[in-house]
PDB file of N, CA and C in Angstrom:
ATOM      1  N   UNK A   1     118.341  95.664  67.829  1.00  0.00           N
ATOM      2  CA  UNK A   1     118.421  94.571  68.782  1.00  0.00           C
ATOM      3  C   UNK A   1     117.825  94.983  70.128  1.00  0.00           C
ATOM      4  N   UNK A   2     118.259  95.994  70.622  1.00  0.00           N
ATOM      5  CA  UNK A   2     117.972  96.874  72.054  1.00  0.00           C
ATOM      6  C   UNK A   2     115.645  96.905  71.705  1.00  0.00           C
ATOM      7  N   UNK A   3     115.529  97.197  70.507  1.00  0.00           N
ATOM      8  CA  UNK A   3     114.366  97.158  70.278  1.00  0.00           C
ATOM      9  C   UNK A   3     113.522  95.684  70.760  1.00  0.00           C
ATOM     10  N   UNK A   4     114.269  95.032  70.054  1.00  0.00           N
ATOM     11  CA  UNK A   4     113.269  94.059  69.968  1.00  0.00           C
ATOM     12  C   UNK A   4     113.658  93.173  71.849  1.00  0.00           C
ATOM     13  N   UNK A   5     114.393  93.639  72.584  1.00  0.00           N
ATOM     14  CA  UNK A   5     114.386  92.724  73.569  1.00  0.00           C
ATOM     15  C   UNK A   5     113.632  93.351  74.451  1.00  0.00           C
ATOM     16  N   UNK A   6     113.127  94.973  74.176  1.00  0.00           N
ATOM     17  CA  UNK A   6     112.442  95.667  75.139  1.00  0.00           C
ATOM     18  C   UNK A   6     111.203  95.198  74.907  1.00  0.00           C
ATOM     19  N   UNK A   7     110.764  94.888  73.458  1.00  0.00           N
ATOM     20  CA  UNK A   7     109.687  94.575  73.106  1.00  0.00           C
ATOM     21  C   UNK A   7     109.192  93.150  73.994  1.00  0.00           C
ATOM     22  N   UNK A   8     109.970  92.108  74.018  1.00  0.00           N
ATOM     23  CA  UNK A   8     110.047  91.045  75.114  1.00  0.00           C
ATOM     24  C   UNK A   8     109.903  91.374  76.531  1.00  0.00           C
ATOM     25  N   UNK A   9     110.542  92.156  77.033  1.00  0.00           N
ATOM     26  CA  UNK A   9     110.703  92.096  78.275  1.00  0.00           C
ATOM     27  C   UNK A   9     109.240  92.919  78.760  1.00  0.00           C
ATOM     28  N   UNK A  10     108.790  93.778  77.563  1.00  0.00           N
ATOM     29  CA  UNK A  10     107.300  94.664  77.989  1.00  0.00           C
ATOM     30  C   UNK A  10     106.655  92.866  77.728  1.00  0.00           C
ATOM     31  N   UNK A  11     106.792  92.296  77.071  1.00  0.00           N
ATOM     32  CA  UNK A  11     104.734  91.409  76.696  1.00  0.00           C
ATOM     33  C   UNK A  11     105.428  90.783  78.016  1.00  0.00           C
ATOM     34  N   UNK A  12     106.687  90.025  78.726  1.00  0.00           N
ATOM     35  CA  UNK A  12     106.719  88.950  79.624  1.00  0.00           C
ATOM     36  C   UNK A  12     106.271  89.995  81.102  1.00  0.00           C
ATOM     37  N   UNK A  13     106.092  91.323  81.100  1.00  0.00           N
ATOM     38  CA  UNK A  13     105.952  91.941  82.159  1.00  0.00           C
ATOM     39  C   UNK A  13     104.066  92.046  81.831  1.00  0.00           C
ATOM     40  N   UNK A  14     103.731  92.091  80.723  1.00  0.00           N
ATOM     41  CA  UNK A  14     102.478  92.498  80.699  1.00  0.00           C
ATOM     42  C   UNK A  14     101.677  90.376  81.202  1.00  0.00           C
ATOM     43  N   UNK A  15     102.579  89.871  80.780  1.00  0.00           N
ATOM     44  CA  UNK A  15     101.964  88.483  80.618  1.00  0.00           C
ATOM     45  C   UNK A  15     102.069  88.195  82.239  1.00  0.00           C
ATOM     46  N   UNK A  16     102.749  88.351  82.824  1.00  0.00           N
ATOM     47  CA  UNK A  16     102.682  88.511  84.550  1.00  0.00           C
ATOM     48  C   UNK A  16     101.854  89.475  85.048  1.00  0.00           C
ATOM     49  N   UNK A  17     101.759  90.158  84.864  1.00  0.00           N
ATOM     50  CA  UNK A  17     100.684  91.287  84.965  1.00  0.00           C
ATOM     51  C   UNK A  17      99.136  90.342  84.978  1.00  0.00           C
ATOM     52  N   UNK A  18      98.895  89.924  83.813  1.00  0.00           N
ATOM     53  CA  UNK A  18      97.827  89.061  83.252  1.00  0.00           C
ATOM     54  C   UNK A  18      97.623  87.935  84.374  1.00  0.00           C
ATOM     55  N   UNK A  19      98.276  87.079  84.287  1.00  0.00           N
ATOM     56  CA  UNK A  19      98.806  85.700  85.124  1.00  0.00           C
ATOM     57  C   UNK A  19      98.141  86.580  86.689  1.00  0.00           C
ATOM     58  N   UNK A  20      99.124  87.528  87.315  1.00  0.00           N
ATOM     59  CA  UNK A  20      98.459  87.949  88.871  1.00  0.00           C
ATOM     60  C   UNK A  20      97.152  87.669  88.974  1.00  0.00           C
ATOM     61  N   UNK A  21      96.662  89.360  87.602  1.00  0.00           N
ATOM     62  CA  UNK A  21      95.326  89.428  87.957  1.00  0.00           C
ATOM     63  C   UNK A  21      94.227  88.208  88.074  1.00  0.00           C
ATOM     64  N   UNK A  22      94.640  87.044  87.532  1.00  0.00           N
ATOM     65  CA  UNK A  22      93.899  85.679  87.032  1.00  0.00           C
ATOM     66  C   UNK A  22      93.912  85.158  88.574  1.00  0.00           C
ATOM     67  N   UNK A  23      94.977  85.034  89.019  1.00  0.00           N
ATOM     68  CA  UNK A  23      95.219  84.252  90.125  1.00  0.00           C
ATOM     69  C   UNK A  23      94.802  84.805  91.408  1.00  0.00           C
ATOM     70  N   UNK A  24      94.588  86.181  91.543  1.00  0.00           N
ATOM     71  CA  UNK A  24      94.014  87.151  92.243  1.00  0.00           C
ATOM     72  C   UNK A  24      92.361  86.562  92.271  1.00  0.00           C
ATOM     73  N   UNK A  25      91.538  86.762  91.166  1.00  0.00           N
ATOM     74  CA  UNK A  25      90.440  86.613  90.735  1.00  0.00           C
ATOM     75  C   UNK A  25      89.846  84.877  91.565  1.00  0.00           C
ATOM     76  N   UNK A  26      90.960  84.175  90.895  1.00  0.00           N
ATOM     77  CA  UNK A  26      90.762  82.798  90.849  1.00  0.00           C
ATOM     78  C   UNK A  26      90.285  82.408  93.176  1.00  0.00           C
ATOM     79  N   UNK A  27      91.704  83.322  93.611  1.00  0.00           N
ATOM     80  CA  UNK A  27      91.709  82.915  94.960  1.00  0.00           C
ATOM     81  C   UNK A  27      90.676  83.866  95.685  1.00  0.00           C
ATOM     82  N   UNK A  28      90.109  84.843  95.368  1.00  0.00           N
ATOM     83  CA  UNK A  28      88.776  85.485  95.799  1.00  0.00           C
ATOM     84  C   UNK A  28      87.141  84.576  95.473  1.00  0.00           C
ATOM     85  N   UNK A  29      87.209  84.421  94.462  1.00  0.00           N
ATOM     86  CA  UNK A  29      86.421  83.328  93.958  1.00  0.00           C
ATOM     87  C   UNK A  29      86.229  82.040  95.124  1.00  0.00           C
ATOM     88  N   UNK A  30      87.337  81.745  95.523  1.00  0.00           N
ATOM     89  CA  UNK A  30      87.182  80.330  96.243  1.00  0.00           C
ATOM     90  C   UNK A  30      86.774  81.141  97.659  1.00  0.00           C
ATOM     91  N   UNK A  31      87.628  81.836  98.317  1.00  0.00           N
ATOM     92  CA  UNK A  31      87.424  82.671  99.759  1.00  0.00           C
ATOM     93  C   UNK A  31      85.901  82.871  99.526  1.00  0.00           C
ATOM     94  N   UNK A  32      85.361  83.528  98.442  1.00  0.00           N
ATOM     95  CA  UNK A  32      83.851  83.692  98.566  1.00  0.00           C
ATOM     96  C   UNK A  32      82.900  82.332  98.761  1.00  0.00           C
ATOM     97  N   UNK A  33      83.116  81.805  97.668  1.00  0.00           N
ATOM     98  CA  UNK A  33      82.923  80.306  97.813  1.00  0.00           C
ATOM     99  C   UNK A  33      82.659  79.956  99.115  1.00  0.00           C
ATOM    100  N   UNK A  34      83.722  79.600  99.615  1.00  0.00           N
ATOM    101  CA  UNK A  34      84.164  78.634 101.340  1.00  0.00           C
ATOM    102  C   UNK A  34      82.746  79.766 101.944  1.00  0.00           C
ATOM    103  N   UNK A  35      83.352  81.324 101.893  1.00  0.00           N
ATOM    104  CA  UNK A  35      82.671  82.253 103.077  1.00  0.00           C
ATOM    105  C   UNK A  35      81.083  82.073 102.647  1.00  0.00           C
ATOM    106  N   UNK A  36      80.524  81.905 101.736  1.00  0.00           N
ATOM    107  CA  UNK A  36      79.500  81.294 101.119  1.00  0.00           C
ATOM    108  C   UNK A  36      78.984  79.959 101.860  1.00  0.00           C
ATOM    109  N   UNK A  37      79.689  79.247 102.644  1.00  0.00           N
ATOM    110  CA  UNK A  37      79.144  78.104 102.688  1.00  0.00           C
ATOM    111  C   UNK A  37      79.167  76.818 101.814  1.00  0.00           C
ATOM    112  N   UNK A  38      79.679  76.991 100.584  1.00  0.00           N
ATOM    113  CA  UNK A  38      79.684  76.051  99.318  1.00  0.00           C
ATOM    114  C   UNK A  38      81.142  75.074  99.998  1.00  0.00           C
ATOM    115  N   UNK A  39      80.492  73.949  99.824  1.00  0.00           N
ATOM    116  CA  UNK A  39      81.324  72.444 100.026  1.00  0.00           C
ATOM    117  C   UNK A  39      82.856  72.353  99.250  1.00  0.00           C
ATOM    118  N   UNK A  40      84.072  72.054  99.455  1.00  0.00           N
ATOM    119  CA  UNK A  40      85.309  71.865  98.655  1.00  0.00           C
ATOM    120  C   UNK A  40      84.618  71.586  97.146  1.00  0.00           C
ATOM    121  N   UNK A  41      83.841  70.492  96.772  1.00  0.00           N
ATOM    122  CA  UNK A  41      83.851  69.990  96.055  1.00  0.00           C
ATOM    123  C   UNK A  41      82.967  71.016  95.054  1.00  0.00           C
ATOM    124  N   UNK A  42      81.754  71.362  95.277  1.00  0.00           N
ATOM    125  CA  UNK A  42      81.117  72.308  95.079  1.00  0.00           C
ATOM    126  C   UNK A  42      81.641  73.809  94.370  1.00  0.00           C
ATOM    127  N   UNK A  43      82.923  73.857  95.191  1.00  0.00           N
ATOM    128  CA  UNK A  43      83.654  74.953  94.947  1.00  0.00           C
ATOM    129  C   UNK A  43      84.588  74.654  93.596  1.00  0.00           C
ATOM    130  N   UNK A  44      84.985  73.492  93.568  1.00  0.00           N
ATOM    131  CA  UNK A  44      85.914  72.989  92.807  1.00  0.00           C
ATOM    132  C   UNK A  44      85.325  73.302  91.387  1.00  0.00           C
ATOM    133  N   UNK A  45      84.335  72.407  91.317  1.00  0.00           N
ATOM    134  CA  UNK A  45      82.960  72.463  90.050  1.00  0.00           C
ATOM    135  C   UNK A  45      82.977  73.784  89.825  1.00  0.00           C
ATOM    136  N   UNK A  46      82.501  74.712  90.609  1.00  0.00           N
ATOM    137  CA  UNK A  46      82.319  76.373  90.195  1.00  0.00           C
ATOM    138  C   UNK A  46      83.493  77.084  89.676  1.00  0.00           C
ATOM    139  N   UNK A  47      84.802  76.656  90.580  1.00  0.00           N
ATOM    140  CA  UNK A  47      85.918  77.279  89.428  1.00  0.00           C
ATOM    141  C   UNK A  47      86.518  76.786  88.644  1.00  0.00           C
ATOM    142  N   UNK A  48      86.400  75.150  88.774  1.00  0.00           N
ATOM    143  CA  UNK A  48      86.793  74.881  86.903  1.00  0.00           C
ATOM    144  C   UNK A  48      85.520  75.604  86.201  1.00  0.00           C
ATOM    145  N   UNK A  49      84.562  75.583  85.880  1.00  0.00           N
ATOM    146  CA  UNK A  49      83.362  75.955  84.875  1.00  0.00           C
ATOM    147  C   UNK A  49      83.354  77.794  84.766  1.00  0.00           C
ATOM    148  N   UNK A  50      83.678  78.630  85.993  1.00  0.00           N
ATOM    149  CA  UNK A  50      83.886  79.857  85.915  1.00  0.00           C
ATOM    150  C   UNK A  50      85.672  80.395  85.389  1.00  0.00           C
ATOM    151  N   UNK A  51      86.266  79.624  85.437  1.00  0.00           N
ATOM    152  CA  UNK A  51      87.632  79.997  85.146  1.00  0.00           C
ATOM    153  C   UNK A  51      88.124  78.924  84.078  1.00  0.00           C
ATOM    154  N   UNK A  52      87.478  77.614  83.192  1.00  0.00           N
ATOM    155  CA  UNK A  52      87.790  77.017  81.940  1.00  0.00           C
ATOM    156  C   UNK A  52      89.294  76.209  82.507  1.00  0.00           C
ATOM    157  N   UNK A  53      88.851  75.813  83.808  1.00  0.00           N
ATOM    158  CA  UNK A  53      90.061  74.981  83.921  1.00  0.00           C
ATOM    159  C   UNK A  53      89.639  73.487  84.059  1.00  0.00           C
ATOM    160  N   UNK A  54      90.806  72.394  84.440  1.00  0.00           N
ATOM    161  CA  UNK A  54      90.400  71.034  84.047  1.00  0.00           C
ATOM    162  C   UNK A  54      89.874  70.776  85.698  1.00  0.00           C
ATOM    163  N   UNK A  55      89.372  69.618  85.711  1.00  0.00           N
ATOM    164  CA  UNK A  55      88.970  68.947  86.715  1.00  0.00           C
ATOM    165  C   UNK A  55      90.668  69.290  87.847  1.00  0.00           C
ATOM    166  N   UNK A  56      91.669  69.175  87.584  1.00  0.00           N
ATOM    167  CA  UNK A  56      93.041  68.119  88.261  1.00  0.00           C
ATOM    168  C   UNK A  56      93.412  69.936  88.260  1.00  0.00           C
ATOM    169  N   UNK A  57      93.231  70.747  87.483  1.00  0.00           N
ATOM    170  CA  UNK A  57      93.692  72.549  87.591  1.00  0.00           C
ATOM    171  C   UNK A  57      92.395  72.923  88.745  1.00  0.00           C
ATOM    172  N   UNK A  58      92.040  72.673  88.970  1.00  0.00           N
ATOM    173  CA  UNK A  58      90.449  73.279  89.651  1.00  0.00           C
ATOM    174  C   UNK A  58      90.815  72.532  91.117  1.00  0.00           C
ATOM    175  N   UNK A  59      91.009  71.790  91.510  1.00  0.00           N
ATOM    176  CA  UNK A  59      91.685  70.570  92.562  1.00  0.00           C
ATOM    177  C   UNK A  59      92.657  71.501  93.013  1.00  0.00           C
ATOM    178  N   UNK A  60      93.816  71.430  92.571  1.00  0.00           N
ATOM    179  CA  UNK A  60      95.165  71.604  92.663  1.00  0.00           C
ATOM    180  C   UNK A  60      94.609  73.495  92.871  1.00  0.00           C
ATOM    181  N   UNK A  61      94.211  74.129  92.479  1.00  0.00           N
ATOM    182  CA  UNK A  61      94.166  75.823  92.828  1.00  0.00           C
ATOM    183  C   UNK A  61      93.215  75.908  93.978  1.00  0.00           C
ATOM    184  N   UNK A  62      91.705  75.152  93.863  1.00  0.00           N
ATOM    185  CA  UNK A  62      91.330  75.416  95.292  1.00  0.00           C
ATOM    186  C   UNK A  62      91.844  74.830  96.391  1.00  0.00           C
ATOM    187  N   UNK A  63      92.540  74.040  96.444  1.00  0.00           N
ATOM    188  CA  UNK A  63      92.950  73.684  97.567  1.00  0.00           C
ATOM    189  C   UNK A  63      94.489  74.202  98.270  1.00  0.00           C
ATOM    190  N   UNK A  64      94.572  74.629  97.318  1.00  0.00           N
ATOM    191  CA  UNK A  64      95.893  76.071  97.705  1.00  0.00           C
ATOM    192  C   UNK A  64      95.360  77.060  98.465  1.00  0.00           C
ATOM    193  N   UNK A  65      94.081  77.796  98.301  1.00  0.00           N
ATOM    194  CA  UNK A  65      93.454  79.059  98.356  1.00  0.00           C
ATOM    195  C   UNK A  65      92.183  78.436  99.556  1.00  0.00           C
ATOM    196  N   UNK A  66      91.952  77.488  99.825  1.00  0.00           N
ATOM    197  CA  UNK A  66      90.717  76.641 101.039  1.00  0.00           C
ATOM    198  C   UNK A  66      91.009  77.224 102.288  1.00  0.00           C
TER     199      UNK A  66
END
């Protein structure tokens, strides 16, 4: 039992692990973007299509990180 919950608690630590580095990536991406000169919208387009997110995920993250 002790096995298998360590086994959980390693993938939900590795899956946060994962998740940071994404979100790390995602909000450098836009900072370059903006420091780039590239328009909100412009920017938006580049990280849904570079990061496989939707139109309304691409919205909603750059404008957290703008």
């Amino acid at each position: 039992m002790c096995k298998a919950y360590e086994k959980h608690v390693c993938l939900a630590i590795q899956q946060m692990r994962e998740e940071s580095e994404l979100v790390g990536q995602i909000k450098g991406a836009v900072l370059m973007c903006k420091n780039l000169g590239l328009s909100l919208t412009d920017t938006i387009n580049r990280i849904a299509e570079m990061f496989q997110l939707s139109e309304n995920e691409s919205i909603k993250t750059v404008k957290q990180y703008w």
